[in-house]
Protein backbone atom coordinates (compact mmCIF):
# COMPACT_ATOMS: atom_id res chain seq x y z
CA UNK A 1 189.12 75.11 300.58
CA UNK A 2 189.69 78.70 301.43
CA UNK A 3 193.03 79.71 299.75
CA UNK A 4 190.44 78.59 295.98
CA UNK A 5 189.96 82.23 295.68
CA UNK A 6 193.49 83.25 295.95
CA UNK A 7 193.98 83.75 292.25
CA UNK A 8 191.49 84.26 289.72
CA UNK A 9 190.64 81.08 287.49
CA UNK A 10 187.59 79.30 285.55
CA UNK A 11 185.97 78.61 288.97
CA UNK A 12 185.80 82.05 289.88
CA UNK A 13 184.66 83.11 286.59
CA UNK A 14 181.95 80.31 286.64
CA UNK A 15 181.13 81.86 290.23
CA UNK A 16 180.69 85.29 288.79
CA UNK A 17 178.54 84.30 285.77
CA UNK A 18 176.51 82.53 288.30
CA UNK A 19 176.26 85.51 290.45
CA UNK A 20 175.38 87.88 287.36
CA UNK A 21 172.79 85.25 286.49
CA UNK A 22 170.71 86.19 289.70
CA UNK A 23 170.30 89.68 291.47
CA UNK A 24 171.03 88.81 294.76
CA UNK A 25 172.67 85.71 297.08
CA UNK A 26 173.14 84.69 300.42
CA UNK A 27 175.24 82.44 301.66
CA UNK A 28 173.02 79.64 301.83
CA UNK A 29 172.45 79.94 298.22
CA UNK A 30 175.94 79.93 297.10
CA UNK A 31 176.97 76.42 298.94
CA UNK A 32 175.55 74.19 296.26
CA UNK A 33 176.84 76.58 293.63
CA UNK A 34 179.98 76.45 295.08
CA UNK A 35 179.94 72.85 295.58
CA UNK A 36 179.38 72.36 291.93
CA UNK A 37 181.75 74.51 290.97
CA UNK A 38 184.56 72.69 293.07
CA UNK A 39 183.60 69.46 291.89
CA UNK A 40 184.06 70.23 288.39
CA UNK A 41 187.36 72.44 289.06
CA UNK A 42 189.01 69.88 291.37
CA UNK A 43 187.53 66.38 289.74
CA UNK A 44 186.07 65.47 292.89
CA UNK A 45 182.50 65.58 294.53
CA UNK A 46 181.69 68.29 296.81
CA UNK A 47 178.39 68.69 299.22
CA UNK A 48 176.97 72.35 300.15
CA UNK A 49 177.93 71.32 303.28
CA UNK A 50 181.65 71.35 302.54
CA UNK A 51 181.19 74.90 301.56
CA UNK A 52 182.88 77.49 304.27
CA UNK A 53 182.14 80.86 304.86
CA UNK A 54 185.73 81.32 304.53
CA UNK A 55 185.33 79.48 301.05
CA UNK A 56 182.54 81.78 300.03
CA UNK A 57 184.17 85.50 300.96
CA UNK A 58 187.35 84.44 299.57
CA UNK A 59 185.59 84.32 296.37
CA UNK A 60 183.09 87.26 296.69
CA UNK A 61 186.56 89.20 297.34
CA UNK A 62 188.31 87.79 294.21
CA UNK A 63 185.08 88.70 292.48
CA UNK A 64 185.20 92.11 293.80
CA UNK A 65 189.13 92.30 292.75
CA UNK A 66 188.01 91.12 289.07
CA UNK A 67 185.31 93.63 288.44
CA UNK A 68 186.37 96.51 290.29
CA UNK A 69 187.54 98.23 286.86
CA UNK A 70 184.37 97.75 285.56
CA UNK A 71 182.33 100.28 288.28
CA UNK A 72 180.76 96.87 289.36
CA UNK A 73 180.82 95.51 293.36
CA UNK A 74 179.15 92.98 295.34
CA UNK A 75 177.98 93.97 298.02
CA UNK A 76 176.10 93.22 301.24
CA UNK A 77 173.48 94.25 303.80
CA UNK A 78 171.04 92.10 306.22
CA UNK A 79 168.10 91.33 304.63
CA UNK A 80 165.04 93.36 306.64
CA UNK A 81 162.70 90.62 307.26
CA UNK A 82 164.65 87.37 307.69
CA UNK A 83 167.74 88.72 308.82
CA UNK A 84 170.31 86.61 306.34
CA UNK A 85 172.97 88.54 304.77
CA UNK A 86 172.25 89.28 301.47
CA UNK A 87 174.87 89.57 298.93
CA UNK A 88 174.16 91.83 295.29
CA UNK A 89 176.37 92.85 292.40
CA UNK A 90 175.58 96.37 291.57
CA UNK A 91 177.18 98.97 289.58
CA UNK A 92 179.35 101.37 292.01
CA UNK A 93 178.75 104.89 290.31
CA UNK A 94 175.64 105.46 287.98
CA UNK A 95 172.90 106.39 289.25
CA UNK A 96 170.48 103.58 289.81
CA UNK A 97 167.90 106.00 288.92
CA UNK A 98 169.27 107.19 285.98
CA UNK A 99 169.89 103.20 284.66
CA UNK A 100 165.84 102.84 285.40
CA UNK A 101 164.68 105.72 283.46
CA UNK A 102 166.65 103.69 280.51
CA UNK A 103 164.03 101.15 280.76
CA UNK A 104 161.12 102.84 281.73
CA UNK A 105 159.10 105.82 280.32
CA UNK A 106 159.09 108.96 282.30
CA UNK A 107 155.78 108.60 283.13
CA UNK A 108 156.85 105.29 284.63
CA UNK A 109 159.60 106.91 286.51
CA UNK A 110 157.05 109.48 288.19
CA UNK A 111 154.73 106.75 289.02
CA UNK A 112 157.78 104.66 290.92
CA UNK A 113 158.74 108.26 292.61
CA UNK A 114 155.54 108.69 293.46
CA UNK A 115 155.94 104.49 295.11
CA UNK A 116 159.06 105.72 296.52
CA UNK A 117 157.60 109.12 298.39
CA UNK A 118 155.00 106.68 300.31
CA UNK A 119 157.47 104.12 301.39
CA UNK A 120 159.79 106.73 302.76
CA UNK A 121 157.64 109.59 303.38
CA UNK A 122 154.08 108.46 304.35
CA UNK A 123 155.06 105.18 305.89
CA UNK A 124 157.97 106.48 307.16
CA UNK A 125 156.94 108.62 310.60
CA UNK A 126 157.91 108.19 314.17
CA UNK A 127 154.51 107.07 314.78
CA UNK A 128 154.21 104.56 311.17
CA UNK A 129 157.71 103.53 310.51
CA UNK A 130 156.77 100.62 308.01
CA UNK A 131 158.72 101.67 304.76
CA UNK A 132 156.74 99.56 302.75
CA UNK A 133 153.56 100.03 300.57
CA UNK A 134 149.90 97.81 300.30
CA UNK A 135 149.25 96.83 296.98
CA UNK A 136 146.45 98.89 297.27
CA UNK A 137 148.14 102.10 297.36
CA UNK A 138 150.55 101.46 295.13
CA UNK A 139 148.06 100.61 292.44
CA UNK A 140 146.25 104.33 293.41
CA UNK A 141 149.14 106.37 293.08
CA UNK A 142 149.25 105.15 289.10
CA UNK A 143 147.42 108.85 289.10
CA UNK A 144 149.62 111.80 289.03
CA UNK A 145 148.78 114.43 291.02
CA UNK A 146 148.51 117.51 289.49
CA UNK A 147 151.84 118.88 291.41
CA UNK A 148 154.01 116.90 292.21
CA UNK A 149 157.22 118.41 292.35
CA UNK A 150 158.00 118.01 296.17
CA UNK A 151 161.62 117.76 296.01
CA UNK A 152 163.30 117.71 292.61
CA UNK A 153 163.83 121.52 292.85
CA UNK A 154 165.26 120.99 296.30
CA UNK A 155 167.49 117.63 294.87
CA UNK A 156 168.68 119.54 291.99
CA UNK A 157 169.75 123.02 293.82
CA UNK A 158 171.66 120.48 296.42
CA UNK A 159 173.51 118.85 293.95
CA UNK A 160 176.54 121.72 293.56
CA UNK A 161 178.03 120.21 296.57
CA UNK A 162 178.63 116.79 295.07
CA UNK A 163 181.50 115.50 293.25
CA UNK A 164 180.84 116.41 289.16
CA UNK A 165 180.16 113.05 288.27
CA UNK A 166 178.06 112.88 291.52
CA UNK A 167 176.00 115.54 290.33
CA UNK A 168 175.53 114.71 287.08
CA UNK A 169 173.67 111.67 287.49
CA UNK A 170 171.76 113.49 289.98
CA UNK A 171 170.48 116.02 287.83
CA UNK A 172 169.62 113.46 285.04
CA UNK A 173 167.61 111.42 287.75
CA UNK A 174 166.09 114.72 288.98
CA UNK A 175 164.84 115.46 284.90
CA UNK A 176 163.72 112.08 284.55
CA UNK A 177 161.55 112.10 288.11
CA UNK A 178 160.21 115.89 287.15
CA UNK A 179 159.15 114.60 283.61
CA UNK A 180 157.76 111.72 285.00
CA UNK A 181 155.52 113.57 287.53
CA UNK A 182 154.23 116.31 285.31
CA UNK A 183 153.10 113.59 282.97
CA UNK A 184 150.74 111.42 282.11
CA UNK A 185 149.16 109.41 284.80
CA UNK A 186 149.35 105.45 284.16
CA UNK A 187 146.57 103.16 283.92
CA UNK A 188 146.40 100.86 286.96
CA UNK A 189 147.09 98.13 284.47
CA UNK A 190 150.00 99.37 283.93
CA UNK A 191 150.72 100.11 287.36
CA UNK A 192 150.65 96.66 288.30
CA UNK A 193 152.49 95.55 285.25
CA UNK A 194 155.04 97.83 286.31
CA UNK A 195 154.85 96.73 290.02
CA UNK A 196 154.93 93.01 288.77
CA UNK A 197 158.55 93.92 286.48
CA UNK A 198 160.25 95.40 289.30
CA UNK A 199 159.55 92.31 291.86
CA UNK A 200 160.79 90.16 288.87
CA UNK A 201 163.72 92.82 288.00
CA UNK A 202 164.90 92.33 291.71
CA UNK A 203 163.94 95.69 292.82
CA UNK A 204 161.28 95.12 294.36
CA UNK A 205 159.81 92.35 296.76
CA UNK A 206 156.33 91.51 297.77
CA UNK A 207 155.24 89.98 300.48
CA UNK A 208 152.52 86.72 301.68
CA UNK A 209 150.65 90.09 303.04
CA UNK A 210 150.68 92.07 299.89
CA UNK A 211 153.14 94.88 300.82
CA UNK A 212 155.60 95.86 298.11
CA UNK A 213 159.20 97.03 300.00
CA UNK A 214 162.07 97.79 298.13
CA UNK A 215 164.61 94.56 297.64
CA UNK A 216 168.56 94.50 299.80
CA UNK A 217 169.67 94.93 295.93
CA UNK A 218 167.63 97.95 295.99
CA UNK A 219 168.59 99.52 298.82
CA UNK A 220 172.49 99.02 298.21
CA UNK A 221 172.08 100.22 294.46
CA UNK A 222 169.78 103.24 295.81
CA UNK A 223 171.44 104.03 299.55
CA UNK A 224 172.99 107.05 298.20
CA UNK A 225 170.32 108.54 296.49
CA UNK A 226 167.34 107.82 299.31
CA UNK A 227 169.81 109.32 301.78
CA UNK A 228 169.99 112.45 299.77
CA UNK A 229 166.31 112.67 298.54
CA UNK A 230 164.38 111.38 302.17
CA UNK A 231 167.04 112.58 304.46
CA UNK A 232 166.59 116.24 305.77
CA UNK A 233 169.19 116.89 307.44
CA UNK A 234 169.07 120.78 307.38
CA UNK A 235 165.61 120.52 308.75
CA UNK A 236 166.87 118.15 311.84
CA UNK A 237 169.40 121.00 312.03
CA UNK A 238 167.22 124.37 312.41
C-alpha cells in the first residue's frame, strides 16, 4: 500500500479534506480514515489494521507536496503528556498571533498574553517547570494589570533583525498584544468563554486535573514566536 501516495489523486484529496476537517492527528487516528479511504479508491475492504506507517507518511508527504504553495504544512511533534506523535496542518508563515487577533478582540488578545506569560514565565522556573496553567489562575488573570507591557517594547525593538516579512507579522502581533493589555479587563465570564473556544479551536487542551496547556498544534503554529518572546538569550549571555 505504500507507493498510494506516489501521485496525487481523489484519495489524497479525500485524505486532506479529512485532515483540514480536524486540527490535529496521530497515527492511530488516521488508520480507519485511511482504511476507508482505500476501500472506496481501490473497490475493496480495508481494516485500520492494514494501514502502514509507510502508508500513512507517504500520504502526509504528498499532502505536504500539494499544499506547499499555499504557505500550509503538516507537521509533527510528540505530544507532551502521552507521548504519540501528533500530526497538525498549520499555515507556514503568518503569524499565528496575528491570525488570532482576527478573531478575537484586543482585549481578548491581552487576556491570552497575559495566559501565555504564566505558562511560560511563572510556571516556567528551574524550580516550577510545569508550563501549564490551573483553571483558577487563568480565570484571575481576566483582570489587566494596570502595566503590563513586559516585553512588547523589547519584541518590537528585536524585530529589525528578522527577515521583512518576519518582522512584519511581528510587529502586528506586538500592536495587537500592547492594545490588548492596556485595555479593558474581561469579565471572568468571558474569560472562561474564551478559555472554553480555544480548547474547542484546538489551541488549547485541558486536562482531567483542570490545567489548561497549550495544544502540539499550538506549539508548532507558535514555536517561533514563544522562542522569540520567552527565550532570553542575551540575558543567558551577559
Amino acid at each position: 500500500m505504500a507507493d498510494e501516495g506516489s501521485s496525487y489523486n481523489d484519495s489524497n484529496r479525500a485524505f486532506l479534506q479529512a485532515f483540514l476537517a480536524r486540527s490535529s492527528l496521530t497515527f492511530d487516528e488516521a488508520r480507519p480514515i485511511l482504511a476507508a479511504i482505500f476501500t472506496a479508491h481501490e473497490k475493496r475492504r480495508m481494516l485500520a489494521t492494514d494501514i502502514s506507517e509507510a502508508d500513512f507518511n507517504n500520504y502526509i508527504t504528498t499532502a505536504n507536496k500539494a499544499i506547499s504553495p499555499f504557505d500550509l504544512e503538516i507537521r509533527n511533534t510528540e505530544h507532551q503528556i502521552t507521548g504519540k506523535r501528533t500530526y497538525s496542518l498549520i499555515n507556514s508563515t503568518d503569524n499565528p498571533i496575528t491570525q488570532l487577533a482576527t478573531s478575537y478582540t484586543a482585549d481578548e488578545i491581552g487576556y491570552l498574553k497575559r495566559v501565555l506569560d504564566f505558562m511560560f514565565e511563572t510556571n516556567n522556573t528551574a524550580r516550577k517547570e510545569i508550563m501549564a496553567i490551573t483553571s483558577m489562575d487563568a480565570v484571575r488573570l481576566a483582570k489587566a494589570p494596570n502595566n503590563d507591557s513586559s516585553r512588547e517594547s523589547q519584541q518590537t525593538g528585536s524585530s529589525s533583525t528578522a527577515p521583512a516579512a518576519a518582522a512584519a507579522a511581528a510587529a502586528a502581533a506586538a500592536a495587537a498584544v500592547t492594545q490588548g493589555s492596556s485595555a479593558q479587563s474581561l469579565t471572568m465570564v468571558q474569560a472562561q468563554k474564551m478559555l472554553d473556544n480555544l480548547v474547542v479551536e484546538g489551541w488549547l487542551e485541558k486536562s482531567v486535573k483542570g490545567f489548561y496547556s497549550l495544544s502540539p498544534r499550538a506549539l508548532m503554529e507558535l514555536r517561533g514566536w514563544l522562542v522569540d518572546t520567552y527565550n532570553d538569550v542575551e540575558e543567558d549571555e551577559e
